[in-house]
PDB file of N, CA and C in Angstrom:
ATOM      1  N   UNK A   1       2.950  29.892  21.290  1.00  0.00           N
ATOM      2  CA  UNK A   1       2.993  28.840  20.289  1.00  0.00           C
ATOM      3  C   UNK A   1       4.234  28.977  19.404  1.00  0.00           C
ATOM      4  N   UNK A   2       4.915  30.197  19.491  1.00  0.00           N
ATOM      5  CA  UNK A   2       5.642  30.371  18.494  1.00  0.00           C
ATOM      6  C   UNK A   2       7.252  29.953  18.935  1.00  0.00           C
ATOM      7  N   UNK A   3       7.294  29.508  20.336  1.00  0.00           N
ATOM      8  CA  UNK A   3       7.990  29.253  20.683  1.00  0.00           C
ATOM      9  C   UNK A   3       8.585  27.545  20.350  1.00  0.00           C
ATOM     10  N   UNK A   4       6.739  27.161  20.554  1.00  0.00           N
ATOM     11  CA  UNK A   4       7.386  25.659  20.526  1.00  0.00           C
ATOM     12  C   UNK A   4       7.622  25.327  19.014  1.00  0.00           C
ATOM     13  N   UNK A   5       7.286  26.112  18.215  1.00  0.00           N
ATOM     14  CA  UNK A   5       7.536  25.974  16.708  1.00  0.00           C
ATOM     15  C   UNK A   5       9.254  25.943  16.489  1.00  0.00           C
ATOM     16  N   UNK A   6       9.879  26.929  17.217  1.00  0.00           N
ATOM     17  CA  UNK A   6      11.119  27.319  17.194  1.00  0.00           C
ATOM     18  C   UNK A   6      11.463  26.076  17.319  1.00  0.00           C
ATOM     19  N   UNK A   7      11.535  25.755  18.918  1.00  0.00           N
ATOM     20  CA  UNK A   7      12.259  24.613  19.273  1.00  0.00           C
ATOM     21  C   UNK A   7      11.933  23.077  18.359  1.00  0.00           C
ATOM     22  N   UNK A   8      10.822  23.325  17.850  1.00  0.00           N
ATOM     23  CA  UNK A   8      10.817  21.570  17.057  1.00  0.00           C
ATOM     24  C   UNK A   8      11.457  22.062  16.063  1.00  0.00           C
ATOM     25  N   UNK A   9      11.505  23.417  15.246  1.00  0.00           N
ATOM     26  CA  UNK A   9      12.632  22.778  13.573  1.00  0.00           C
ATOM     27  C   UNK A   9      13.756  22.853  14.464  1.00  0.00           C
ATOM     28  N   UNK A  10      13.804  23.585  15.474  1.00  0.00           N
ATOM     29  CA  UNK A  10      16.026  23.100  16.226  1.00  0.00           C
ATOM     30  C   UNK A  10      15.870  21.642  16.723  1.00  0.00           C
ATOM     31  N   UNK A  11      15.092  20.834  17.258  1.00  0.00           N
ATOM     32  CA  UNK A  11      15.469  19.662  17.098  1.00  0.00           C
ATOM     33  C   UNK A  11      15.175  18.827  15.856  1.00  0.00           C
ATOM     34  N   UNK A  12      14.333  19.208  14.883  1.00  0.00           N
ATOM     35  CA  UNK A  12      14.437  18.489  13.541  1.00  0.00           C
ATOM     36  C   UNK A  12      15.942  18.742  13.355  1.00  0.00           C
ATOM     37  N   UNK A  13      16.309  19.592  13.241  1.00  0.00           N
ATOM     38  CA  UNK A  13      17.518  20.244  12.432  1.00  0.00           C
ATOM     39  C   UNK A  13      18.296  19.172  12.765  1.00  0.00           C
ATOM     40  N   UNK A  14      18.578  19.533  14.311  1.00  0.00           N
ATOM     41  CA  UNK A  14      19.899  18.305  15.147  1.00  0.00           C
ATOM     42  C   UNK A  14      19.352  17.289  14.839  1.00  0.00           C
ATOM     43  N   UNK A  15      18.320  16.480  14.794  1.00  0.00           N
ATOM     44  CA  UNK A  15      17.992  15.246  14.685  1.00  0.00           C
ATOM     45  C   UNK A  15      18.259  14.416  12.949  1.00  0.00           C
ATOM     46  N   UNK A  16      18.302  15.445  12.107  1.00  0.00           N
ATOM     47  CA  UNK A  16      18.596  15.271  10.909  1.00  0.00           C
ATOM     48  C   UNK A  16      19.766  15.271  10.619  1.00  0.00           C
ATOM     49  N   UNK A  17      20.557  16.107  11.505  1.00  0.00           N
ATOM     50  CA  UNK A  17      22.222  15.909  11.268  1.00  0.00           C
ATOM     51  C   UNK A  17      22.582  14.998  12.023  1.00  0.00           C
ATOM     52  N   UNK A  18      21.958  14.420  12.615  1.00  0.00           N
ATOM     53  CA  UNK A  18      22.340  12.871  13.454  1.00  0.00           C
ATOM     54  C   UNK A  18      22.347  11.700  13.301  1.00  0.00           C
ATOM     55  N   UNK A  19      21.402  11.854  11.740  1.00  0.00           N
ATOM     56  CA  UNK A  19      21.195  10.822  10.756  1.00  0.00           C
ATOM     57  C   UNK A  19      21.299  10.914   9.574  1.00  0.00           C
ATOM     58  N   UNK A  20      21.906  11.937   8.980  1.00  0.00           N
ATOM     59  CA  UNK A  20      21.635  11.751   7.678  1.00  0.00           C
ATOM     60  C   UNK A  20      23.029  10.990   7.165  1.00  0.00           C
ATOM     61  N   UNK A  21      23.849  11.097   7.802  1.00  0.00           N
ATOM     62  CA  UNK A  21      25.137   9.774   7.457  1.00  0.00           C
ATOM     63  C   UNK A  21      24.832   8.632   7.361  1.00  0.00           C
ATOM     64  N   UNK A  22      23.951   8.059   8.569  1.00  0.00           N
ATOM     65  CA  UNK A  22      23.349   6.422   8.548  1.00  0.00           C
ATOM     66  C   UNK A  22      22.558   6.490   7.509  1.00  0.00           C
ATOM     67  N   UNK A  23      21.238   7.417   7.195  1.00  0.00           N
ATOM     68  CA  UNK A  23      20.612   7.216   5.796  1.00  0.00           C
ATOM     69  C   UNK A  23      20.942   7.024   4.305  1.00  0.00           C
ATOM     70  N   UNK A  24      22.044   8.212   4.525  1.00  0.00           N
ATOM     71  CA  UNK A  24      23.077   7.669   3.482  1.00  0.00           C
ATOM     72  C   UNK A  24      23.387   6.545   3.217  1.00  0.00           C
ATOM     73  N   UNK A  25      23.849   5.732   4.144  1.00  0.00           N
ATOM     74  CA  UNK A  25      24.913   4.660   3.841  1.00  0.00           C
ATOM     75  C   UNK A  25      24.565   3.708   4.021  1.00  0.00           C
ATOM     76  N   UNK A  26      22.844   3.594   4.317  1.00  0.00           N
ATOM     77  CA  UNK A  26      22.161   2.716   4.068  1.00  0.00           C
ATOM     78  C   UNK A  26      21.451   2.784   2.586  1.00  0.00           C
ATOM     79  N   UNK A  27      20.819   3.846   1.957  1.00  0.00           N
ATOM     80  CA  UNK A  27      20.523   4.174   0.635  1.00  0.00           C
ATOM     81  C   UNK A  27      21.721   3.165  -0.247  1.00  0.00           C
ATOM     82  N   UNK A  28      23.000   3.389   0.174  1.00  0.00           N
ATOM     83  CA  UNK A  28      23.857   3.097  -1.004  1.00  0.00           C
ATOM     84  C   UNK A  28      24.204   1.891  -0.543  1.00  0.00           C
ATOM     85  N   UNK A  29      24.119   1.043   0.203  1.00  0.00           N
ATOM     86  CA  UNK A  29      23.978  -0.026   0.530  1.00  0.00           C
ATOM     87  C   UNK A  29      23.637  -0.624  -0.102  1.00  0.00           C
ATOM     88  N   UNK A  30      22.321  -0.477   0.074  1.00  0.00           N
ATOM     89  CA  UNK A  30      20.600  -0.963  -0.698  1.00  0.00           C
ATOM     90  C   UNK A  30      20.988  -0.858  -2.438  1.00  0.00           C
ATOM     91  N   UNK A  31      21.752  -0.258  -2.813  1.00  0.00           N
ATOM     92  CA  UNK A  31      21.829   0.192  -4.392  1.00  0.00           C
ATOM     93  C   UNK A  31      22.392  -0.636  -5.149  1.00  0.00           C
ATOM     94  N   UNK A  32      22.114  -1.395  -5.996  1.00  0.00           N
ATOM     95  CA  UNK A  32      22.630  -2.164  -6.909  1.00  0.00           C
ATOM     96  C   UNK A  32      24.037  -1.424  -7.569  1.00  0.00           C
ATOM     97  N   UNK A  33      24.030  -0.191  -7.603  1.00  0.00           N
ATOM     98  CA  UNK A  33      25.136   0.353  -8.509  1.00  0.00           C
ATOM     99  C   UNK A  33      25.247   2.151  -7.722  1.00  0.00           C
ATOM    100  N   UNK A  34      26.527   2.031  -7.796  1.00  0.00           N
ATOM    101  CA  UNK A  34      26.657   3.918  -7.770  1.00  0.00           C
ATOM    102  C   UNK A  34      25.672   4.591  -8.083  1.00  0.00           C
ATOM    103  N   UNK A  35      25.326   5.870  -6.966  1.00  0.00           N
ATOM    104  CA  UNK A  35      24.377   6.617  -7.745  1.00  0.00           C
ATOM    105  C   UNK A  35      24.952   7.911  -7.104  1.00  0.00           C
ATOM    106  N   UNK A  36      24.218   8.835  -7.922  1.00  0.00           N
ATOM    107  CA  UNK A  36      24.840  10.293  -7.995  1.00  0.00           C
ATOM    108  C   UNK A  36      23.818  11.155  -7.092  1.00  0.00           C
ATOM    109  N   UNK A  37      24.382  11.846  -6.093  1.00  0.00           N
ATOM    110  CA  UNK A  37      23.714  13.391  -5.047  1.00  0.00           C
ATOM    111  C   UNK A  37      22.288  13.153  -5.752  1.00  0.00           C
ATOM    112  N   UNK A  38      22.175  13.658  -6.905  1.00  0.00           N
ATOM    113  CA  UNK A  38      20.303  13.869  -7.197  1.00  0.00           C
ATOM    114  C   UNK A  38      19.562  12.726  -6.967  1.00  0.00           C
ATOM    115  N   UNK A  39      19.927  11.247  -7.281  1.00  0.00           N
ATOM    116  CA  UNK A  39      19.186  10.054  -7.248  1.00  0.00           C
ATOM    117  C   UNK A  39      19.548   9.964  -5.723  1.00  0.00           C
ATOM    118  N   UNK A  40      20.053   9.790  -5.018  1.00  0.00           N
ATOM    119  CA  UNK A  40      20.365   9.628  -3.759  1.00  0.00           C
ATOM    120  C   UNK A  40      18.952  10.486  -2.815  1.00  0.00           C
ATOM    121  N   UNK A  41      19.144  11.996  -3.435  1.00  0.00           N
ATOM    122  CA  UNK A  41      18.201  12.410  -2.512  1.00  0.00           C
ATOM    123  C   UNK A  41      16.683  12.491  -2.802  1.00  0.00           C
ATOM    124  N   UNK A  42      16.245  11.668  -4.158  1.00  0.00           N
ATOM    125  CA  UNK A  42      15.149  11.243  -4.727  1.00  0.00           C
ATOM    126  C   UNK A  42      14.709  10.229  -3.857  1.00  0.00           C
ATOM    127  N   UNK A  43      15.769   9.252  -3.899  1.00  0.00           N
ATOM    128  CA  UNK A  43      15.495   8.158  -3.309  1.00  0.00           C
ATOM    129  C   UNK A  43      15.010   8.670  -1.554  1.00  0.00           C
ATOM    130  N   UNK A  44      15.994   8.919  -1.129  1.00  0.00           N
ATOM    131  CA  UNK A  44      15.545   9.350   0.270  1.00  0.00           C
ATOM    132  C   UNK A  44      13.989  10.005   0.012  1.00  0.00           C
ATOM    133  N   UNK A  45      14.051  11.309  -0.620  1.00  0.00           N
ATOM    134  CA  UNK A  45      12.291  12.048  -0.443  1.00  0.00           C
ATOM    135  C   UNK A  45      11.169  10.929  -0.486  1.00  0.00           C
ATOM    136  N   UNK A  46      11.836  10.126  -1.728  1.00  0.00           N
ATOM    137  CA  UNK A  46      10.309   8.977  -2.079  1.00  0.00           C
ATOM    138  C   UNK A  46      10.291   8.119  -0.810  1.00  0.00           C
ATOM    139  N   UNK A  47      11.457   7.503  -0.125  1.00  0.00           N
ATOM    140  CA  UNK A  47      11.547   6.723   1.107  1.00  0.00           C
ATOM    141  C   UNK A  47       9.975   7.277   2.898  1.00  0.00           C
ATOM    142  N   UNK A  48      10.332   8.255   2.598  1.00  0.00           N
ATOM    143  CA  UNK A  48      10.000   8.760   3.669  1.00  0.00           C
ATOM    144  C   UNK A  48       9.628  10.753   4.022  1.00  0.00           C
ATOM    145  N   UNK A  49      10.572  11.190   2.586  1.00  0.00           N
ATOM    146  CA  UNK A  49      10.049  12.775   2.942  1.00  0.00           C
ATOM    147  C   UNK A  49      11.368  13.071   3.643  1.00  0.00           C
ATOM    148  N   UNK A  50      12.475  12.430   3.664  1.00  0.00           N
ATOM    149  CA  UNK A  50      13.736  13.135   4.986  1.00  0.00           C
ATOM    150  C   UNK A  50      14.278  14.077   4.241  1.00  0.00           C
ATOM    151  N   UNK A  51      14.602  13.795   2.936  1.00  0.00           N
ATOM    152  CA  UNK A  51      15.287  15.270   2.562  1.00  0.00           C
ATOM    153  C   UNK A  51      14.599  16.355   1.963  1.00  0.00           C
ATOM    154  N   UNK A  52      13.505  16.506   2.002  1.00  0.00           N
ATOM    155  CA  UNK A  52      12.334  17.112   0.993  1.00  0.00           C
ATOM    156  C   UNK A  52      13.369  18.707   1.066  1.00  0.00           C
ATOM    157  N   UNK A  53      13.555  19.104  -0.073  1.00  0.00           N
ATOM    158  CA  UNK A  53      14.261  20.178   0.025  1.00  0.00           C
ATOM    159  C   UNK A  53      15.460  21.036   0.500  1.00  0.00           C
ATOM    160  N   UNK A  54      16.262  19.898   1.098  1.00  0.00           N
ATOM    161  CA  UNK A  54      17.282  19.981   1.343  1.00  0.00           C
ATOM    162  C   UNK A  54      18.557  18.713   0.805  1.00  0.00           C
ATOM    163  N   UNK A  55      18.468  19.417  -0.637  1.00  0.00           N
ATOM    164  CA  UNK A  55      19.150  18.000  -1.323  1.00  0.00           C
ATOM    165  C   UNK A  55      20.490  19.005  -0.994  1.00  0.00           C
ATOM    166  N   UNK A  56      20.960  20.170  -0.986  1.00  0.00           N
ATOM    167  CA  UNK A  56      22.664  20.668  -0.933  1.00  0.00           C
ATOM    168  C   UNK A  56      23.157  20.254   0.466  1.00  0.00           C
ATOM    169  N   UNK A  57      22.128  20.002   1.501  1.00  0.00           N
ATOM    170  CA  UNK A  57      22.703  19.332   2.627  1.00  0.00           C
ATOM    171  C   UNK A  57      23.363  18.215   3.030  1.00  0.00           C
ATOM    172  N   UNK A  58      23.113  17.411   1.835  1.00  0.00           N
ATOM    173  CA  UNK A  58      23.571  15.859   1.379  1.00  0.00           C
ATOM    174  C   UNK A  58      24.659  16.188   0.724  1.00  0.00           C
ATOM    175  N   UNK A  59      25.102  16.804   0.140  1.00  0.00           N
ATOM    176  CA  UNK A  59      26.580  16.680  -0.592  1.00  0.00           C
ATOM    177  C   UNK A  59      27.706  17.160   0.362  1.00  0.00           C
ATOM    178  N   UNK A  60      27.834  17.891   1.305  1.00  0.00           N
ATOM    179  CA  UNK A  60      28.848  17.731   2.397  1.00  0.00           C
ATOM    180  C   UNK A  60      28.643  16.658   3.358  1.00  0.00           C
ATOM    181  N   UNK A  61      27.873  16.156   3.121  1.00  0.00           N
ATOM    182  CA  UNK A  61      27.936  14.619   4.163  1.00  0.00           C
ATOM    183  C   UNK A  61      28.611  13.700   3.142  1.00  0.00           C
ATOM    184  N   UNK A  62      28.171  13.549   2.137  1.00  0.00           N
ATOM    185  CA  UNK A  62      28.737  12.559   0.820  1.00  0.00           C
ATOM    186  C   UNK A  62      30.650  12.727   1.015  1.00  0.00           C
ATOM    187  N   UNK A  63      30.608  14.403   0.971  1.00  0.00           N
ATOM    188  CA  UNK A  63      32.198  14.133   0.608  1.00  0.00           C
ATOM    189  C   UNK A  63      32.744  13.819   1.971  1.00  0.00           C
ATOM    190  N   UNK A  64      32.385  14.187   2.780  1.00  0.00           N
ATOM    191  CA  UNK A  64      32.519  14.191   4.175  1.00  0.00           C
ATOM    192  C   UNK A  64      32.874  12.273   4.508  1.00  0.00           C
ATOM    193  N   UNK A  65      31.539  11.228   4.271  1.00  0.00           N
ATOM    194  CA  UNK A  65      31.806  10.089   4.246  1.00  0.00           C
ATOM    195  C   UNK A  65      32.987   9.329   3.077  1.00  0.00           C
ATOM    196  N   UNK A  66      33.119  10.061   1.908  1.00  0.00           N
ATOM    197  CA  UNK A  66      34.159   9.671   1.403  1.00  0.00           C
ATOM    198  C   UNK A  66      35.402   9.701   1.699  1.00  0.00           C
ATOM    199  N   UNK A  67      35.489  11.023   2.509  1.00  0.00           N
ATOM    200  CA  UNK A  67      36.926  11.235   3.309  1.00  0.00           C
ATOM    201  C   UNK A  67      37.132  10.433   4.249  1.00  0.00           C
ATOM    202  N   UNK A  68      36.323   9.595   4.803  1.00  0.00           N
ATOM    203  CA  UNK A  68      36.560   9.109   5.686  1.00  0.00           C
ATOM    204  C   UNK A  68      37.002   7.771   5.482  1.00  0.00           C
ATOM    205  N   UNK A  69      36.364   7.463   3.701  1.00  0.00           N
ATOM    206  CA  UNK A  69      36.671   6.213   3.779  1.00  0.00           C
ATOM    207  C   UNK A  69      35.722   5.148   3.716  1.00  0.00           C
ATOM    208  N   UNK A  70      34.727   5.436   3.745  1.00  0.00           N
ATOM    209  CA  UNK A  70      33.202   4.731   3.950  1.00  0.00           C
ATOM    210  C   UNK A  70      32.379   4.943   2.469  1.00  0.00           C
ATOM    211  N   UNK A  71      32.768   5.724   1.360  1.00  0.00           N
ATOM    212  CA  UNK A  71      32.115   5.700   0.321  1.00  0.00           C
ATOM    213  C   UNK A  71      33.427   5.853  -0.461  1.00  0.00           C
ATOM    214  N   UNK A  72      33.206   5.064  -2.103  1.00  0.00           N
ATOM    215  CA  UNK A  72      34.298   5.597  -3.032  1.00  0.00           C
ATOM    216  C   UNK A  72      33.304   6.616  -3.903  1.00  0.00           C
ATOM    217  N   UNK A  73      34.097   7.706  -4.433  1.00  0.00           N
ATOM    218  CA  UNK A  73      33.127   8.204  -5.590  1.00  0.00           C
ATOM    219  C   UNK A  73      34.086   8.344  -6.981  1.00  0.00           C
ATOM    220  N   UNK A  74      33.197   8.962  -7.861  1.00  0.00           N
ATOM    221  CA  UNK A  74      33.729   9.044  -8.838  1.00  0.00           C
ATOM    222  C   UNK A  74      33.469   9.773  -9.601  1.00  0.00           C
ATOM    223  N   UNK A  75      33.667  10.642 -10.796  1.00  0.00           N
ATOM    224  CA  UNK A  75      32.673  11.208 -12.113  1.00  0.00           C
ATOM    225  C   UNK A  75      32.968  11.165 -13.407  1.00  0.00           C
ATOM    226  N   UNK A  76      31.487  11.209 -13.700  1.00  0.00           N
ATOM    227  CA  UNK A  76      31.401  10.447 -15.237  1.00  0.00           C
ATOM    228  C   UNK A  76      30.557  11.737 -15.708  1.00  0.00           C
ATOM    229  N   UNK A  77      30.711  11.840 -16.984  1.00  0.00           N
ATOM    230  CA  UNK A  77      30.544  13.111 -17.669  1.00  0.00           C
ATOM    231  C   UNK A  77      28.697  13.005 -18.072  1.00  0.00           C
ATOM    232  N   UNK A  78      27.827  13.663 -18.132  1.00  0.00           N
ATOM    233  CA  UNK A  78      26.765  13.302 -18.167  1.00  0.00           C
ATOM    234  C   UNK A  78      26.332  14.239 -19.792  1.00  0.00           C
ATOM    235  N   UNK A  79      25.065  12.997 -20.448  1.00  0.00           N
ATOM    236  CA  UNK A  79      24.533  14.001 -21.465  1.00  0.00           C
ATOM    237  C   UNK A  79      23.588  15.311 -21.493  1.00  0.00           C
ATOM    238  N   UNK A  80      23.080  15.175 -20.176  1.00  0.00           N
ATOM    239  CA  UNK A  80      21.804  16.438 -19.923  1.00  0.00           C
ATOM    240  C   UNK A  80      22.742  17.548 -18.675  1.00  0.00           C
ATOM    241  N   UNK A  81      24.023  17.413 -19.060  1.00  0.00           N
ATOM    242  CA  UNK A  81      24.483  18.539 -18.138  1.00  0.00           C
ATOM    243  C   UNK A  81      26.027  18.530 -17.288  1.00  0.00           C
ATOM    244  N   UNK A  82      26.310  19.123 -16.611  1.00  0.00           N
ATOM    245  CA  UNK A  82      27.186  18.696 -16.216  1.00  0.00           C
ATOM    246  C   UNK A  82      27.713  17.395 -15.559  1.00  0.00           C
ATOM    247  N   UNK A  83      29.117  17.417 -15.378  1.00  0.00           N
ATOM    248  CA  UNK A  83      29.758  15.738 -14.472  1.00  0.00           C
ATOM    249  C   UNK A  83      29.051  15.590 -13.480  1.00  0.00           C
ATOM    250  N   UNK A  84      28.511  14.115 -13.419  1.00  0.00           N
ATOM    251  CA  UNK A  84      28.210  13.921 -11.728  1.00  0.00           C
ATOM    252  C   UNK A  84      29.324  12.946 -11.252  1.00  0.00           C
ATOM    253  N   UNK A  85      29.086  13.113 -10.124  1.00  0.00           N
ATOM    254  CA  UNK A  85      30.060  12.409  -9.371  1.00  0.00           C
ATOM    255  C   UNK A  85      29.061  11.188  -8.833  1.00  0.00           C
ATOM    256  N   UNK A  86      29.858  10.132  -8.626  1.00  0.00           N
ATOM    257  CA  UNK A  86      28.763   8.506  -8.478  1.00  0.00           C
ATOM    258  C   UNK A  86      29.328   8.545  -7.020  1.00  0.00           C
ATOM    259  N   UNK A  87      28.265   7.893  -6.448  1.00  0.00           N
ATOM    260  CA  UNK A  87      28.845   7.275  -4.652  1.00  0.00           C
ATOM    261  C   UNK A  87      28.726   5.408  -4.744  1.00  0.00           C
ATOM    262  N   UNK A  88      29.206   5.024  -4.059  1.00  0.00           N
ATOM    263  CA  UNK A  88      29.410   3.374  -3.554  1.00  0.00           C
ATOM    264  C   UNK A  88      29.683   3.394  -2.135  1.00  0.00           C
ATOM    265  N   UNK A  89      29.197   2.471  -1.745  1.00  0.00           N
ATOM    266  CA  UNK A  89      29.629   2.394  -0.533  1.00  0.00           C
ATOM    267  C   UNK A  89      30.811   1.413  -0.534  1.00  0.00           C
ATOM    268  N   UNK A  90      31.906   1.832   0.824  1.00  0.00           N
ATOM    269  CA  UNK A  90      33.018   0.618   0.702  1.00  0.00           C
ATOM    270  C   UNK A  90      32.587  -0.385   1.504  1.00  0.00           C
ATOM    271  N   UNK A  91      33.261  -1.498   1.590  1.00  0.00           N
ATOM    272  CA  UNK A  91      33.162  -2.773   2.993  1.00  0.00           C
ATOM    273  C   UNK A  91      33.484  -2.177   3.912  1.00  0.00           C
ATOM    274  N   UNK A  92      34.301  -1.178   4.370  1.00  0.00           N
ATOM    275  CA  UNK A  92      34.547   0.112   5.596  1.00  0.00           C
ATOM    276  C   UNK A  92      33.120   0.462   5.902  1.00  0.00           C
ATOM    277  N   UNK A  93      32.690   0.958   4.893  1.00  0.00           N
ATOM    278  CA  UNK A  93      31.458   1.773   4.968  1.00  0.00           C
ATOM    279  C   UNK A  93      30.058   0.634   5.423  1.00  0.00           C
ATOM    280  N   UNK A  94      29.883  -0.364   4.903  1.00  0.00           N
ATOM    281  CA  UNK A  94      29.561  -1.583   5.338  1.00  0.00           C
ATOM    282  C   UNK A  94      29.470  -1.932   6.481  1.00  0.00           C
ATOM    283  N   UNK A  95      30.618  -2.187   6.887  1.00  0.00           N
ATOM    284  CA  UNK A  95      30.720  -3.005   8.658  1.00  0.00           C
ATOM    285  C   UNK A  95      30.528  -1.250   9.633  1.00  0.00           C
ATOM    286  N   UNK A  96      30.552  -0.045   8.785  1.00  0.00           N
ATOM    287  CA  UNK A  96      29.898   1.421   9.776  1.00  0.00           C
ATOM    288  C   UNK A  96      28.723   1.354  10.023  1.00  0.00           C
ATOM    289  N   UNK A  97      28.046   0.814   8.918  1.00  0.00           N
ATOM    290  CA  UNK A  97      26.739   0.840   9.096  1.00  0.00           C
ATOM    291  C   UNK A  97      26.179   0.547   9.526  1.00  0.00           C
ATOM    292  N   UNK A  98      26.415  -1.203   9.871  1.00  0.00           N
ATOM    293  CA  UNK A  98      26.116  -2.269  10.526  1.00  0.00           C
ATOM    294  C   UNK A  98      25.817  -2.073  11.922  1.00  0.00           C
ATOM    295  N   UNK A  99      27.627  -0.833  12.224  1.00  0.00           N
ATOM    296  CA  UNK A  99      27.181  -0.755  13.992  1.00  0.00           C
ATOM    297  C   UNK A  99      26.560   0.600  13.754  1.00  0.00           C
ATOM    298  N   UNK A 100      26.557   1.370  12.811  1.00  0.00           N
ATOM    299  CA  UNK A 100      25.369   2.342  13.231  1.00  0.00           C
ATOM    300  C   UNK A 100      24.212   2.145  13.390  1.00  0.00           C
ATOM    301  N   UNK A 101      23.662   1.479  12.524  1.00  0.00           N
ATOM    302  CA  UNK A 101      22.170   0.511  12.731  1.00  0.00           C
ATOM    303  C   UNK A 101      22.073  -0.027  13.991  1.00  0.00           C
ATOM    304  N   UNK A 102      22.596  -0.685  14.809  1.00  0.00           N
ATOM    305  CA  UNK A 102      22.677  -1.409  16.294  1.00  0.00           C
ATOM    306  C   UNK A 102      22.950  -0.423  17.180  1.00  0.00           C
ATOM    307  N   UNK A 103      23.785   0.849  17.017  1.00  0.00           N
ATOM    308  CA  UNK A 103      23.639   1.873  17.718  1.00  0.00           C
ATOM    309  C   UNK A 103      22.158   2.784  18.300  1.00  0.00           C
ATOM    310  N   UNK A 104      21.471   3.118  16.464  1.00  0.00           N
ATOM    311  CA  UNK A 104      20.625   3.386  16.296  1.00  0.00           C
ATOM    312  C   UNK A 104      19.549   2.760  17.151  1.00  0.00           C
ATOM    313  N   UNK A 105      19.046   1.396  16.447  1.00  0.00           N
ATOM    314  CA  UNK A 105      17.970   0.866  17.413  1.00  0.00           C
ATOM    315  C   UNK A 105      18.242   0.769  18.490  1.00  0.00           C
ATOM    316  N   UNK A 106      19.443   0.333  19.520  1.00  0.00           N
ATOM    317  CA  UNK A 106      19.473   0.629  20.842  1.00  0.00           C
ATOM    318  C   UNK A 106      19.081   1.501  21.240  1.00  0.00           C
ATOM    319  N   UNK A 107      19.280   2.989  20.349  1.00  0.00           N
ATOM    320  CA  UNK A 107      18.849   4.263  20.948  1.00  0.00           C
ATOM    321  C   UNK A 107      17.478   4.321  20.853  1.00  0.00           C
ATOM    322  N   UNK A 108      16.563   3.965  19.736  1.00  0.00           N
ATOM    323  CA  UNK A 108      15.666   3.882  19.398  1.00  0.00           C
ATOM    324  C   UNK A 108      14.812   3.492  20.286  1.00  0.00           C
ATOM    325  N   UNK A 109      15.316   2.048  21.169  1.00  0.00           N
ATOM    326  CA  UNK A 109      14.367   1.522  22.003  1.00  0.00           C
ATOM    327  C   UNK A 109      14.577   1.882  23.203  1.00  0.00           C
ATOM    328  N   UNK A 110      15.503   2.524  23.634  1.00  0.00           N
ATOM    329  CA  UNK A 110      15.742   3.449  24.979  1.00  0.00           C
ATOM    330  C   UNK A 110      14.908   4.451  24.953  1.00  0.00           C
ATOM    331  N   UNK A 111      14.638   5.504  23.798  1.00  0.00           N
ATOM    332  CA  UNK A 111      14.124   6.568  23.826  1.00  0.00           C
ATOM    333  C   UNK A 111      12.686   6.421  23.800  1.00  0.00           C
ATOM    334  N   UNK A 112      12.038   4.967  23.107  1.00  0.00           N
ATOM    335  CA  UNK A 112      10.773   4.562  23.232  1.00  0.00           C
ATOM    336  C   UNK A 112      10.117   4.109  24.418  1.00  0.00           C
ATOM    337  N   UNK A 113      10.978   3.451  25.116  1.00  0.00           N
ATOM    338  CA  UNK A 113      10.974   3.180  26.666  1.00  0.00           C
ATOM    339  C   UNK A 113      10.211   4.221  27.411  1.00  0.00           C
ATOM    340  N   UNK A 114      11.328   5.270  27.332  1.00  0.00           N
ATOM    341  CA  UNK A 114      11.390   6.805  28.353  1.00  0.00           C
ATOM    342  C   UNK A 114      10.319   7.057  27.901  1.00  0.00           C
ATOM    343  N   UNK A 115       9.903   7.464  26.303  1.00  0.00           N
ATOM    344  CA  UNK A 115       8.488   8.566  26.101  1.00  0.00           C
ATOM    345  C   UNK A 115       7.131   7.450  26.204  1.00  0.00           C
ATOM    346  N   UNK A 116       6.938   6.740  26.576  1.00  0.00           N
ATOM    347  CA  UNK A 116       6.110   5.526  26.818  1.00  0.00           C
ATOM    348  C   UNK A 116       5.690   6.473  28.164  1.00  0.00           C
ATOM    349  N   UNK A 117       6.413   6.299  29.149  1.00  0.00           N
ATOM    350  CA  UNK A 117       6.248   6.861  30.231  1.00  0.00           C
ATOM    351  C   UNK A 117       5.385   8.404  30.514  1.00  0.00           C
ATOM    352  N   UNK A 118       5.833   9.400  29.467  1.00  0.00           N
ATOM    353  CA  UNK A 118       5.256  10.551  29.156  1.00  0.00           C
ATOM    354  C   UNK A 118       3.968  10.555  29.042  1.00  0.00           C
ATOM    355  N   UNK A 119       3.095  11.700  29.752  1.00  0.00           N
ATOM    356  CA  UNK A 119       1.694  11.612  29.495  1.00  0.00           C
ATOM    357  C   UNK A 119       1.594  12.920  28.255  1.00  0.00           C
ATOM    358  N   UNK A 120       0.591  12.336  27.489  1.00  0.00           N
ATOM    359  CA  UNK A 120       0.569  13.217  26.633  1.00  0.00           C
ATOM    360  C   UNK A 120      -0.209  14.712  26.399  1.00  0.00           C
TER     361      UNK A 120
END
């Protein structure tokens, strides 16, 4: 048993680093206004539970998508503590998403296909 325990958090793991860019950049999409690493990964936990405890895993994807060009950020000095830095998504980041989403569900319904087939 302890085996198959292994292998499901190594594919949570990979499966979470396979998405947590699209979740991102759909979160900030969805956002009326910039929001900062902590609200970001609030938002995600309350969404669904994806980041439950792994909010420092989200901030090298953040800067990571900013480098690329797909988020602007920024920081603004805060009263309960240190600077946060704000995320936005760009119109780059926008039309990424768009085909990541269409990527996504294609994959989505391929992979639903195949395990359909699987007896359980």
């Amino acid at each position: 048993m302890h085996d198959i325990d292994a292998h499901r958090r190594k594919f949570e793991k990979e499966l979470a680093a396979g998405t947590t860019s699209l979740v991102l950049l759909a979160v900030l999409a969805a956002a009326r206004q910039p929001m900062y690493g902590y609200e970001i990964a609030r938002r995600l936990e309350t969404a669904a539970g994806v980041v439950a405890g792994k909010q420092s895993a989200l901030y090298p994807v953040l800067r990571n998508l900013a480098a690329a060009g797909l988020l602007d950020s920024h920081v603004e000095p805060s009263a309960s503590g240190p600077p946060r830095r704000y995320y936005a998504i760009t119109a780059t980041g926008r039309g990424v998403l768009r085909d990541w989403t269409a990527s996504w569900s294609a994959t989505r319904r391929a992979v639903d296909f195949v395990l359909k087939g699987v007896p359980s």
